[in-house]
Every structure is written in C-alpha cells, then in structure tokens.
Protein backbone atom coordinates (compact mmCIF):
# COMPACT_ATOMS: atom_id res chain seq x y z
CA UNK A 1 0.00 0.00 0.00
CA UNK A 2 1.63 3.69 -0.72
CA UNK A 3 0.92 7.01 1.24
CA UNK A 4 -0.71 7.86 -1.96
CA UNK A 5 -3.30 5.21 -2.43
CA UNK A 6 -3.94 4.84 1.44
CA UNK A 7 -4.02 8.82 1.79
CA UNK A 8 -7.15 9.07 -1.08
CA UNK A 9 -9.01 6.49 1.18
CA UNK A 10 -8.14 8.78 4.34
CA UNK A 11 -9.98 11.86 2.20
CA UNK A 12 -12.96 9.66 1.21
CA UNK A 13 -12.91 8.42 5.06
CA UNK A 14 -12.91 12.30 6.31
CA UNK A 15 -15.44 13.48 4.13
CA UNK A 16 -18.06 10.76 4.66
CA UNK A 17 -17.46 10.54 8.40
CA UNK A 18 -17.83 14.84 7.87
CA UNK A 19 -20.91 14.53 6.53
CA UNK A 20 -24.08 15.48 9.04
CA UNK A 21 -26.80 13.67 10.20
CA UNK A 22 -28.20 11.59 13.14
CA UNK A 23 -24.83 10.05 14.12
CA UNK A 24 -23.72 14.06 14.81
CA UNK A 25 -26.75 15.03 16.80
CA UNK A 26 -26.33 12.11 18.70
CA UNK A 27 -23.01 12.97 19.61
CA UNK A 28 -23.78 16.61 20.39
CA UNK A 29 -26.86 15.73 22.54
CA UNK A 30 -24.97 13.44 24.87
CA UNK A 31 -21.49 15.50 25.05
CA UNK A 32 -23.92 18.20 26.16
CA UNK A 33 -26.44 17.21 27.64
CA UNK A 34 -24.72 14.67 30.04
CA UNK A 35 -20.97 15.22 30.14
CA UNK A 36 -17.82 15.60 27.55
CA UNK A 37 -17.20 11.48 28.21
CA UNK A 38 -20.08 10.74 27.49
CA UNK A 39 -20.39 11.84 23.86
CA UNK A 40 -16.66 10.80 23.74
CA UNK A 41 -17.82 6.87 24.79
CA UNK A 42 -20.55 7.23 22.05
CA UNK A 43 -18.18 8.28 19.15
CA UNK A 44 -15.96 5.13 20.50
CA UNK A 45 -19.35 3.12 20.24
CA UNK A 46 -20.14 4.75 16.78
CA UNK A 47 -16.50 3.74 15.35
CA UNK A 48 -16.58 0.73 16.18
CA UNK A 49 -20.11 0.04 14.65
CA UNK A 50 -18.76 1.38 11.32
CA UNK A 51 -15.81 -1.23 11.82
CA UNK A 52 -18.13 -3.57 12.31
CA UNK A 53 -19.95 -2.69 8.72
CA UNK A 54 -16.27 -1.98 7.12
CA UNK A 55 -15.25 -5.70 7.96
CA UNK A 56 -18.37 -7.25 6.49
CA UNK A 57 -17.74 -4.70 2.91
CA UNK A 58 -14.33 -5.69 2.50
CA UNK A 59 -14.97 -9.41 3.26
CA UNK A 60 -18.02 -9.35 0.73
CA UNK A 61 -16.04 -7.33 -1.58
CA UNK A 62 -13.07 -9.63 -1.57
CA UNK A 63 -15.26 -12.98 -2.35
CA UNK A 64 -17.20 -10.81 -4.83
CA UNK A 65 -12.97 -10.16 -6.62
CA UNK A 66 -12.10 -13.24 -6.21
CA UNK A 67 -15.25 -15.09 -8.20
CA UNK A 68 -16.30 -12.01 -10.78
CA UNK A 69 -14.23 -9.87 -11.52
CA UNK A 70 -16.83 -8.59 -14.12
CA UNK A 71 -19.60 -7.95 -10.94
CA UNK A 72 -16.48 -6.34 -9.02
CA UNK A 73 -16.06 -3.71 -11.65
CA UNK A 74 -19.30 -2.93 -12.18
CA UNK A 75 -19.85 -2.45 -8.31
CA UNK A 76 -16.75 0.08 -8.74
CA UNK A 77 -18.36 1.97 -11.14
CA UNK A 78 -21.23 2.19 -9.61
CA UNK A 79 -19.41 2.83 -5.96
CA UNK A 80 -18.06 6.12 -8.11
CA UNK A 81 -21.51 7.22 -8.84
CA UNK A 82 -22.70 6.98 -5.66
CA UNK A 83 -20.18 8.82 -4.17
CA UNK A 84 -20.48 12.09 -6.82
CA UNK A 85 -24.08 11.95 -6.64
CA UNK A 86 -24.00 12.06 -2.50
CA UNK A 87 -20.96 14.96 -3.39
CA UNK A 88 -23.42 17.19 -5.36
CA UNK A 89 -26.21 16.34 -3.26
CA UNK A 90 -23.95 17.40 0.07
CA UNK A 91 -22.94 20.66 -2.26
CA UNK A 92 -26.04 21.69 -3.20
CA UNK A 93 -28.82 20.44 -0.98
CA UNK A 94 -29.54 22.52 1.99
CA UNK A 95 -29.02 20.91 5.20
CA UNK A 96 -31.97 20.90 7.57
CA UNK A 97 -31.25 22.47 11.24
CA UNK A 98 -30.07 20.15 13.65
CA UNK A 99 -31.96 19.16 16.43
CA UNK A 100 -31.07 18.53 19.65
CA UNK A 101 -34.00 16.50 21.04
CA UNK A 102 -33.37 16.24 24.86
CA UNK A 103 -36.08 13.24 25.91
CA UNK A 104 -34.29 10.40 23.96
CA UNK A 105 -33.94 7.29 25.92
CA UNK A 106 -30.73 7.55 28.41
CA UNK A 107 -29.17 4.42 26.93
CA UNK A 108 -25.44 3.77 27.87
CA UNK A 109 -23.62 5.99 25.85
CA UNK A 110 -21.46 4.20 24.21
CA UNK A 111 -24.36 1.58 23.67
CA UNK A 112 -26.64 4.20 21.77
CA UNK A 113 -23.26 5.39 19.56
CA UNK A 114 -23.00 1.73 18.42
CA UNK A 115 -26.74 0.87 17.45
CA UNK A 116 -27.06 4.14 15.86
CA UNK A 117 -24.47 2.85 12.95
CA UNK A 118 -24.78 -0.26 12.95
CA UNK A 119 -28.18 -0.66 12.78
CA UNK A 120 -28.16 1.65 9.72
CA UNK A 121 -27.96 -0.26 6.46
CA UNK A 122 -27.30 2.64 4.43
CA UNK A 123 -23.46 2.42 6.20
CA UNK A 124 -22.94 -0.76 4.61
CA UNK A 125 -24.05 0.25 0.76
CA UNK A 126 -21.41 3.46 1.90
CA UNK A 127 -18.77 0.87 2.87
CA UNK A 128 -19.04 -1.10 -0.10
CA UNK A 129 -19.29 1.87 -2.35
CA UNK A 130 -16.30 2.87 -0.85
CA UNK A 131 -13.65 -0.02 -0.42
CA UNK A 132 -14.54 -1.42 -4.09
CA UNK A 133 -12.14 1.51 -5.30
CA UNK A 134 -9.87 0.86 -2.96
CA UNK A 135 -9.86 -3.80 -2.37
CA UNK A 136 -7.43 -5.48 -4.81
CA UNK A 137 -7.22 -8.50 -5.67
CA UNK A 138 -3.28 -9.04 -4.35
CA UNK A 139 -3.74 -6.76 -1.29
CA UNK A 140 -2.62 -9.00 1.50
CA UNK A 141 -4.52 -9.26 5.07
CA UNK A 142 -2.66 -6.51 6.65
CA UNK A 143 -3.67 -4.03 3.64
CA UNK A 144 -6.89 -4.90 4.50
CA UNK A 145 -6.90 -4.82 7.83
CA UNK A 146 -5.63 -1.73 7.82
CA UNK A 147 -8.24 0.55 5.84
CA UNK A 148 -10.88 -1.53 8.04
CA UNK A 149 -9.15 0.42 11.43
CA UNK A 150 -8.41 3.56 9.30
CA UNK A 151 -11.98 3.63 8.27
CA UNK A 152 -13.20 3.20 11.91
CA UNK A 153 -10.65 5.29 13.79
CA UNK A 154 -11.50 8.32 11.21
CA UNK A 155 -14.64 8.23 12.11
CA UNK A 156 -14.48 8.19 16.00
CA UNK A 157 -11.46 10.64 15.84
CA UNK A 158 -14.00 13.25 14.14
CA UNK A 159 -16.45 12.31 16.53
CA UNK A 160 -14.60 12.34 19.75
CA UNK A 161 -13.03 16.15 18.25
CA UNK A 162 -16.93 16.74 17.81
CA UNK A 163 -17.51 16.04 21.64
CA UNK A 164 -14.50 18.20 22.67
CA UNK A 165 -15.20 21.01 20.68
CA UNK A 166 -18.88 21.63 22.02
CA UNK A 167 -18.00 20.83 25.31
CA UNK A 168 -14.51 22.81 25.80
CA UNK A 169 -15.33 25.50 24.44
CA UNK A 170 -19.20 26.08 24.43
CA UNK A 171 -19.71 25.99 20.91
CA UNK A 172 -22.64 23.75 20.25
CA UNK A 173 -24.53 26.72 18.50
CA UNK A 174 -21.85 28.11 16.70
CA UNK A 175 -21.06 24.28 15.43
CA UNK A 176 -25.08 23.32 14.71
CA UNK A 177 -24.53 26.92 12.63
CA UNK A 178 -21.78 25.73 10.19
CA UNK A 179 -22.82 22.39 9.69
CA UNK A 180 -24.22 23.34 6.04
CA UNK A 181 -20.57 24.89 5.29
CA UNK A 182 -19.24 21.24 6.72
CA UNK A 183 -21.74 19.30 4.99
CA UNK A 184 -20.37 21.76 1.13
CA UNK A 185 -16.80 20.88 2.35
CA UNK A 186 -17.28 16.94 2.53
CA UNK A 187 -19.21 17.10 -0.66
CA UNK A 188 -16.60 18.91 -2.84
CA UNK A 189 -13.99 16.34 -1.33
CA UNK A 190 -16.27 13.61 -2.64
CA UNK A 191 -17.02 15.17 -6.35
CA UNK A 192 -13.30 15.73 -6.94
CA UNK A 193 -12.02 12.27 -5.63
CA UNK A 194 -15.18 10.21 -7.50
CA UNK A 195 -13.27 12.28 -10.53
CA UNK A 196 -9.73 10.79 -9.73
CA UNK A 197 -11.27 7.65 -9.28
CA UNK A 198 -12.82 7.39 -12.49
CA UNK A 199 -9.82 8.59 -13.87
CA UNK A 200 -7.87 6.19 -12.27
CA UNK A 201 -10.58 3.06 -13.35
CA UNK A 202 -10.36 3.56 -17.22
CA UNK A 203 -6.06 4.39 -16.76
CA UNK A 204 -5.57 0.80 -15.54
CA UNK A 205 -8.51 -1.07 -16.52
C-alpha cells in the first residue's frame, strides 16, 4: 500500500465521516447534555459500529474479486456514482437544522453510539461503495486490515473532536450553525475524488 493510495481512502474516510446527520446530533446531545465522556464513549461506540460494517464490505467485496471480476467492476463503477451523486447532493442540498431532542432514551452511551451505525444499512451500501475503489485483488490481510481500522478510527477521531469542541469551548450553537458549510466541504472532497477515481478506473482497466 503507498501514502498515496492509502491517503485518497483517508480523504474519502474524512469526508463521509464529515458529513451530518443523526450520528452528529447524537453525539452533540450526549457531550452536552450529560458530560464531555459521554459523547466521547458514544463516538468510540459509533466507530466501532462502522468497523463492524467496514469488515463485512471488504470481506463481501473480496469474495465478490475473487469469483467475478466482471460484478467487481461494475460495483466500482457504480461505488463512483454513488459517491459524486451524495458529493453534489452534500454541495447543493440545503441541510436541515439540527436538532437537539433532549427526551431520547438515556441508553449507555457508548451503547446508543454503536446501534445508531450499525443498525443503519445505508453504512454498509457506503462501505461497499467505498472499499470497491480501494480492495485489490493481491492486497494482503494486513492491507486490509488496515483501511478496516483507518476507516473506523477516522470516524471516531471526528467524533470524539466533535464532543470536545462543544464541550470545551461552548460551541454547540456556533457548530449546529456551520454544519451546512461542513456538509459543502465533505461534498466537494467527494465530487473531486469520485473524478480521480474514475480517472484512475479507465487508466488501468
């Protein structure tokens, strides 16, 4: 694996895990609501839900190589697709105001940070949309392995920086405020990697 190759799957990681949405109000409800560890245990719970969903892509994904390589590159054109469509949608489409809502269920913390991903399907289409550009057929287990943990530790890094920021210094507001210019970032990430990818698909295909 290069710095290269595994640094375009840390951008596609970033923006995706970026992006808002339940997950993020989740994690801003309990950080503030409760306590700083506590949103910090549910973006550990969160990761390693989308670990959970990252092991079962790449496993699929490798089977899928290993019998068809015809299926596997249609899934990685269509894995493009789907992530410059959800880039343009995250550019253009105007982000509804997050809500807080303060009489959820006071599940263990890092309990409700795991069921909230993994008992979201749409996670594993992401995954496999994802890792298809990214799972060759000679990467060995350790390759592997390793965008599975980069992949999860992305995502409860942002998270757990999520939890610190609105509890350290009282920004919840000022954060709930800029999600739409976060949401425009992690979309523009997304339309100009899909680009390199689909560069990258017909160079070597």
């Amino acid at each position: 694996m290069t710095l290269v190759f595994w640094l375009q799957f840390v951008a596609v990681c970033v923006a995706g895990a970026m992006s808002p949405g339940y997950s993020l109000v989740l994690i801003i409800r309990n950080s503030t609501k409760y306590s700083r560890l506590a949103g910090i245990m549910s973006a550990v719970g969160h990761g390693l839900g989308m670990g959970v969903y990252a092991i079962f892509a790449v496993t699929g994904l490798i089977i899928i190589l290993t019998t068809n390589i015809y299926i596997f590159k249609s899934i990685q054109i269509i894995g493009i697709i789907f992530l410059f469509i959800f880039g343009v949608l995250f550019i253009f489409q105007k982000n509804e105001e997050l809500k807080i809502e303060n009489n959820q269920n006071k599940l263990n913390s890092f309990l409700q940070g795991f069921l909230i991903s993994i008992l979201n399907p749409k996670i594993l289409i992401w995954f496999s949309a994802v890792f298809s550009q990214f799972v060759r057929s000679d990467s060995t287990f350790l390759t592997n392995s390793i965008l599975v943990i980069t992949a999860s530790a992305i995502d409860c890094v942002w998270y757990i920086i999520v939890a610190l920021i609105v509890t350290s210094y009282n920004l919840k507001d000022f954060f709930k405020k800029r999600v739409n210019i976060i949401q425009k970032i992690s979309g523009t990430l997304l339309v100009v990697i899909s680009i390199l990818l689909i560069i990258n698909f017909f160079k070597y295909s």
